[in-house]
Structure formats: C-alpha cells, structure tokens
Protein backbone atom coordinates (compact mmCIF):
# COMPACT_ATOMS: atom_id res chain seq x y z
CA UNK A 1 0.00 0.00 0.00
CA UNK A 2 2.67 2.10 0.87
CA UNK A 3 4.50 1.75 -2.65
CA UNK A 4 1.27 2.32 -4.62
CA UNK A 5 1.05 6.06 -2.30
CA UNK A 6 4.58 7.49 -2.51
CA UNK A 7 4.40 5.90 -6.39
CA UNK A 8 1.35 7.84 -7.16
CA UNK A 9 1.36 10.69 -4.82
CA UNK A 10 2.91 14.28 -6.14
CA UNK A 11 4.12 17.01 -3.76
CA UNK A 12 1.74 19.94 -4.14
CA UNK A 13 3.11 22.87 -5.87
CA UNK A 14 2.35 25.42 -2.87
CA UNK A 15 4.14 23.11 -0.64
CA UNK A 16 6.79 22.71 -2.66
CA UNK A 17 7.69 26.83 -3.10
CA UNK A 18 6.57 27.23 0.44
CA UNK A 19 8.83 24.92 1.96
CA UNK A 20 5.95 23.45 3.61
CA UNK A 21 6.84 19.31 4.77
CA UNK A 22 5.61 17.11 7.80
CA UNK A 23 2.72 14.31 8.11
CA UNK A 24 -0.68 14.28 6.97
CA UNK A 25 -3.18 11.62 8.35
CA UNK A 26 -6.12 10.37 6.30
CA UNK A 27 -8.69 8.13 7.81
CA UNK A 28 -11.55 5.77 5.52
CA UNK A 29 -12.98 3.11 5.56
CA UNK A 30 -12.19 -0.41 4.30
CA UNK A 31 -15.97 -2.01 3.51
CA UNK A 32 -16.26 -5.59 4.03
CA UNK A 33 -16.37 -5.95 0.28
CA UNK A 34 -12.73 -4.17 0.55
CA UNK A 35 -14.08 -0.86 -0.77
CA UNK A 36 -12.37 2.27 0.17
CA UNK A 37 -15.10 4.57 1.69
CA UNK A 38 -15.61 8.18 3.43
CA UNK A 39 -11.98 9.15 3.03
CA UNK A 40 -11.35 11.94 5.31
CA UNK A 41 -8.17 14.74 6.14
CA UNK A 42 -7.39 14.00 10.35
CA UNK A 43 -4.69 15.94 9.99
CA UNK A 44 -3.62 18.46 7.47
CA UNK A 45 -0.36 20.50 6.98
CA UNK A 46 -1.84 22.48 4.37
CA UNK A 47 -0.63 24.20 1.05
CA UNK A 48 -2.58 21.15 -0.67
CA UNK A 49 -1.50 17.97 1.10
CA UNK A 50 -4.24 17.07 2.20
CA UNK A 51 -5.80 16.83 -1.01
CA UNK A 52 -3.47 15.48 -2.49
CA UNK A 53 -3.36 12.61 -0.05
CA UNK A 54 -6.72 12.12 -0.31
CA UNK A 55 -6.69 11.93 -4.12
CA UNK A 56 -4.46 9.21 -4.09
CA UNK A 57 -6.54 7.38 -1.35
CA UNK A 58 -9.30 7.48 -4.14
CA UNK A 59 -7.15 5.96 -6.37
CA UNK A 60 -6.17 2.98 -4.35
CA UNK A 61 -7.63 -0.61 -5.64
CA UNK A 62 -9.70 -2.56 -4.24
CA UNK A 63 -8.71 -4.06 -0.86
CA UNK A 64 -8.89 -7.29 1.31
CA UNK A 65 -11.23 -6.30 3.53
CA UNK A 66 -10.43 -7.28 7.38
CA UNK A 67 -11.34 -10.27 9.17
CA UNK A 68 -12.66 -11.64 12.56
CA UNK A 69 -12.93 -15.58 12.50
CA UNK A 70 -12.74 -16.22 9.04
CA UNK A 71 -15.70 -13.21 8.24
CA UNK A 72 -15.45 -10.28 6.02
CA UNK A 73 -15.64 -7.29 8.58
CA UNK A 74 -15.49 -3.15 7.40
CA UNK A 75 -12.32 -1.78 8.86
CA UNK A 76 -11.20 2.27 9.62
CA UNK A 77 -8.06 2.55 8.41
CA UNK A 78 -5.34 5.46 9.41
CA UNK A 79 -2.79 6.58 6.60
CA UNK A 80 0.55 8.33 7.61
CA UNK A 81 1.30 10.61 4.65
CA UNK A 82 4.89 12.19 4.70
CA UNK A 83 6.09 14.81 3.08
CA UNK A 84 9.76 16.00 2.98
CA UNK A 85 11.77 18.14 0.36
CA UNK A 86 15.01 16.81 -0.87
C-alpha cells in the first residue's frame, strides 16, 4: 500500500515553493467488500496535502477487507502521509 502512495502521490506545488513538509493523516474506511469509503483529512499540513493525499486514497484498488474468525468485517483505516523536500 505504501509503494502504490509514494508511487502515485505528487508534492503539491504550494508546498513545494513554500517549503511546507511534515505528516498528513487520512482516515476511511475499508468495507467488508474491501471498498475504500468516506476518506477523510485527520490531519492536514496544508498548502494542498491534504488533497493530495486524499486523491491518491481514491485511487487505491480494491482491498482485502479485514477479518474476525474467518468473516469479512469493514475496517477504519489510518494513513501516515509524509512529506519531505530533498
């Protein structure tokens, strides 16, 4: 999962010039069909990471949804996004 993020995700412009790095935390939710659903920004740093976290959350495939003796359960998930400038 973590590939698929920092492989899709692009550092936002405005954080970029602004020198603007640190975490952003996204919370959804993993249905028990493995859907990701109501993707939402915990934490934001601003200058566009946020959305741009959250756009690659929507991007994500399907998922294996969670389990709890052997049954298909709907999960919350929370997503460490970092950002740093090199």
């Amino acid at each position: 999962m973590l590939q698929f993020i920092y492989s899709n995700i692009k550092y936002p412009v405005e954080a970029r010039t602004n020198g603007v790095e640190g975490t952003v935390y996204v919370s959804f939710i993993i249905t028990k069909e493995g859907r990701v659903t109501d993707i939402e920004i915990v934490r934001n740093i601003g200058a566009g990471t946020g959305e741009e976290a959250v756009r690659v959350v929507r991007l994500m495939p399907q998922w294996v949804p969670g389990r709890v003796e052997d049954v298909p359960v709907t999960c919350k998930f929370n997503l460490p996004v970092k950002y740093r400038l090199e």
